[in-house]
Protein backbone atom coordinates (compact mmCIF):
# COMPACT_ATOMS: atom_id res chain seq x y z
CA UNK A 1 0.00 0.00 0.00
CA UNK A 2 1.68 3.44 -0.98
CA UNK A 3 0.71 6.39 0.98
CA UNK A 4 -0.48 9.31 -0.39
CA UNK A 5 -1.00 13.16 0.41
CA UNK A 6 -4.27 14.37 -0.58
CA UNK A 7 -4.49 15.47 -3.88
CA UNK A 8 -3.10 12.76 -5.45
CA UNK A 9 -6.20 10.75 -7.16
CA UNK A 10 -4.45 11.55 -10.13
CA UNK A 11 -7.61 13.46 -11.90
CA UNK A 12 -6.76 16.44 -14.07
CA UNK A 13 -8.14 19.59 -14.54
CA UNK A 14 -11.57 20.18 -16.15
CA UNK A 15 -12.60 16.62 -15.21
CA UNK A 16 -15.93 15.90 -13.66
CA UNK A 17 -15.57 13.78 -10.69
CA UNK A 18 -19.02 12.47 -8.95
CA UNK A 19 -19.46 11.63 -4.98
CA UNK A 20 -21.02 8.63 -4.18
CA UNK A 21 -21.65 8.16 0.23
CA UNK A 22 -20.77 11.65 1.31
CA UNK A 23 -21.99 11.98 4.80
CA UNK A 24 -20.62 14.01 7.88
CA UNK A 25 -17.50 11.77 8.39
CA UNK A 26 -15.85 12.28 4.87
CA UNK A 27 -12.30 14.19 4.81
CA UNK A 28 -13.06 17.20 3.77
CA UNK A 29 -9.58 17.81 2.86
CA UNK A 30 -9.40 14.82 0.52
CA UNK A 31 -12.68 16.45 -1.21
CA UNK A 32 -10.96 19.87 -1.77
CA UNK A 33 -7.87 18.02 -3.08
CA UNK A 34 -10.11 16.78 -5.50
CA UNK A 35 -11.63 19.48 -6.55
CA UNK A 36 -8.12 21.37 -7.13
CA UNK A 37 -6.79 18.70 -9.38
CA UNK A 38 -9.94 19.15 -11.47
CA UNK A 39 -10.30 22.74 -10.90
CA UNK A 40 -14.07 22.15 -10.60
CA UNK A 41 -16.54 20.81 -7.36
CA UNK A 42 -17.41 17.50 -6.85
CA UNK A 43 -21.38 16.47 -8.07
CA UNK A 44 -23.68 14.30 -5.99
CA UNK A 45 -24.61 11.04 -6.82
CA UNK A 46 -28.13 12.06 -8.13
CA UNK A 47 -25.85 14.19 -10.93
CA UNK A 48 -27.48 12.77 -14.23
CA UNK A 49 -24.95 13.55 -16.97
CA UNK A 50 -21.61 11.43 -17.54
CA UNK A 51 -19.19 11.84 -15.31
CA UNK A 52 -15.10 11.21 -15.86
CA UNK A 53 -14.22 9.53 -12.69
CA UNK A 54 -16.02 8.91 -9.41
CA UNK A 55 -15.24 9.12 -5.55
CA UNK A 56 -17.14 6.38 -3.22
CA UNK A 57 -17.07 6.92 0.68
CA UNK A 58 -17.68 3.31 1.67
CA UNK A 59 -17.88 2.23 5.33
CA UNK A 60 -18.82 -1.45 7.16
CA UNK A 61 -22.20 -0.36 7.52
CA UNK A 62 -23.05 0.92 4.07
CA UNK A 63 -23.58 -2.70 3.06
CA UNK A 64 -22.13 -5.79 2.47
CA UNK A 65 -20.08 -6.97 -0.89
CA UNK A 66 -22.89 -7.49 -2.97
CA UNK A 67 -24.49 -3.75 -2.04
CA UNK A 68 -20.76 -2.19 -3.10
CA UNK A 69 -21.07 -4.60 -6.35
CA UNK A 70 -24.42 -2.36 -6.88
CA UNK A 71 -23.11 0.89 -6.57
CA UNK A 72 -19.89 0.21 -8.38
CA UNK A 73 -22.02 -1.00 -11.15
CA UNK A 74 -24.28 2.39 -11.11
CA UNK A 75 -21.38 4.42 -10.75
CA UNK A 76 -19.50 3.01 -13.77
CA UNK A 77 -22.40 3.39 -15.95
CA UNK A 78 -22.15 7.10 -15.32
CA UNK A 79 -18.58 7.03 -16.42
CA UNK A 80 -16.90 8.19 -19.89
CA UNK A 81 -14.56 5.79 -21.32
CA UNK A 82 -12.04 4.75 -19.60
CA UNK A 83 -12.89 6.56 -16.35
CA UNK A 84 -11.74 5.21 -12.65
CA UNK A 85 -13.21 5.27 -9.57
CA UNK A 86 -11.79 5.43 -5.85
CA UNK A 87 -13.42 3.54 -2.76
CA UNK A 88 -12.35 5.11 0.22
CA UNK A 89 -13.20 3.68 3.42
CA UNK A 90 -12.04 3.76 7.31
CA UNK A 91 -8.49 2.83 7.35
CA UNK A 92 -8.19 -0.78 8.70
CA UNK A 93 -8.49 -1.68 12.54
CA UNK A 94 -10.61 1.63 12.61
CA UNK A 95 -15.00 1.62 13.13
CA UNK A 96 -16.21 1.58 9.67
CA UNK A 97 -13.37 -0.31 8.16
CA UNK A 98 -13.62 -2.59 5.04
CA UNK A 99 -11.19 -5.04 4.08
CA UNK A 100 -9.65 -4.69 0.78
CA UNK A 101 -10.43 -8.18 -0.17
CA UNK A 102 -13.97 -7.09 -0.03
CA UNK A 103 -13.40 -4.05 -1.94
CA UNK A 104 -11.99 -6.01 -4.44
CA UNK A 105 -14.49 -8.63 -4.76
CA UNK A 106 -16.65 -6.11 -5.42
CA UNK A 107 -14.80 -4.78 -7.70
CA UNK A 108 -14.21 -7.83 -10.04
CA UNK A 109 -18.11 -8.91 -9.91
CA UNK A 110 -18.67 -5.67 -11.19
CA UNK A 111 -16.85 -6.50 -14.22
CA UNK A 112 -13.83 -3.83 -12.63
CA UNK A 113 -10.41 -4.18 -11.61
CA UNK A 114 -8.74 -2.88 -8.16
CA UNK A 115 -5.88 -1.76 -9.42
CA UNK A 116 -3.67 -0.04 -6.31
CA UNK A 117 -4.08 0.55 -2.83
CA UNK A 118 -2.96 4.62 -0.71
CA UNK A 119 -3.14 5.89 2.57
CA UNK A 120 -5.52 8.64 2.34
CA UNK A 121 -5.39 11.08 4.72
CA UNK A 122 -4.85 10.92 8.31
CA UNK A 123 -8.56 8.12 8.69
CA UNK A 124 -8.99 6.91 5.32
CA UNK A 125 -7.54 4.23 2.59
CA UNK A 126 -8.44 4.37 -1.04
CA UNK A 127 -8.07 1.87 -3.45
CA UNK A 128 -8.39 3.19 -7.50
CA UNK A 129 -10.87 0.70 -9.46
CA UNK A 130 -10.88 0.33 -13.42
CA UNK A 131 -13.06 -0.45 -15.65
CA UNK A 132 -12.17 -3.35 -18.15
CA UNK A 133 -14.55 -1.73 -20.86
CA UNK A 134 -12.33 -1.49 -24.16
């Protein structure tokens, strides 16, 4: 697992990046990271036009594997091209915490591939999912 500062999802400017999970516990300084890579604010997951990449705030009790398969698949459909997506959720042996393996799992029924692992932040671990569409 590499660790990274925030800022460093790798997005570029002008992209659109949609939020999938927000609630009060999100790093807000992860969010404005991603917004200043991509010069622009972050959309909500009711945002109804494509979308370039996506962030997902993903905790223990948002659901088990097969509700993360779900919203992976939703949020991919949103996506143009090539786009990736992030899962970030409670950094392990913390409340909320996912395993990766799950994450994964997820990940691969959805027809997606994780494809690395970063500290996020001081609470939260992200790992970049992408899609396999050609």
């Amino acid at each position: 697992m590499t660790s990274t500062a925030g800022g460093a999802f790798g997005f570029a400017s002008g992209l659109t990046i949609q939020e999938f999970g927000y609630d009060d516990d999100v790093d807000e300084k992860l969010r404005r990271a991603a917004e200043a890579e991509t010069d622009t604010e972050l959309v909500g997951e009711d945002y109804e036009d494509v979308v370039d990449s996506a962030l997902i705030w993903w905790r223990h009790d948002d659901g088990d594997v097969d509700d993360l398969t779900d919203l992976l698949v939703d949020a991919q459909a949103n996506l143009d091209g090539d786009g990736v997506l992030w899962v970030l959720t409670p950094k392990a042996r913390t409340t909320g915490a996912v395993p990766a393996s799950e994450i994964e799992e997820a990940a691969g029924t959805a027809g997606m591939h994780a494809t690395s692992a970063a500290s996020m932040g001081e609470r939260w671990s992200g790992i970049r999912i992408s899609s396999r569409r050609r």
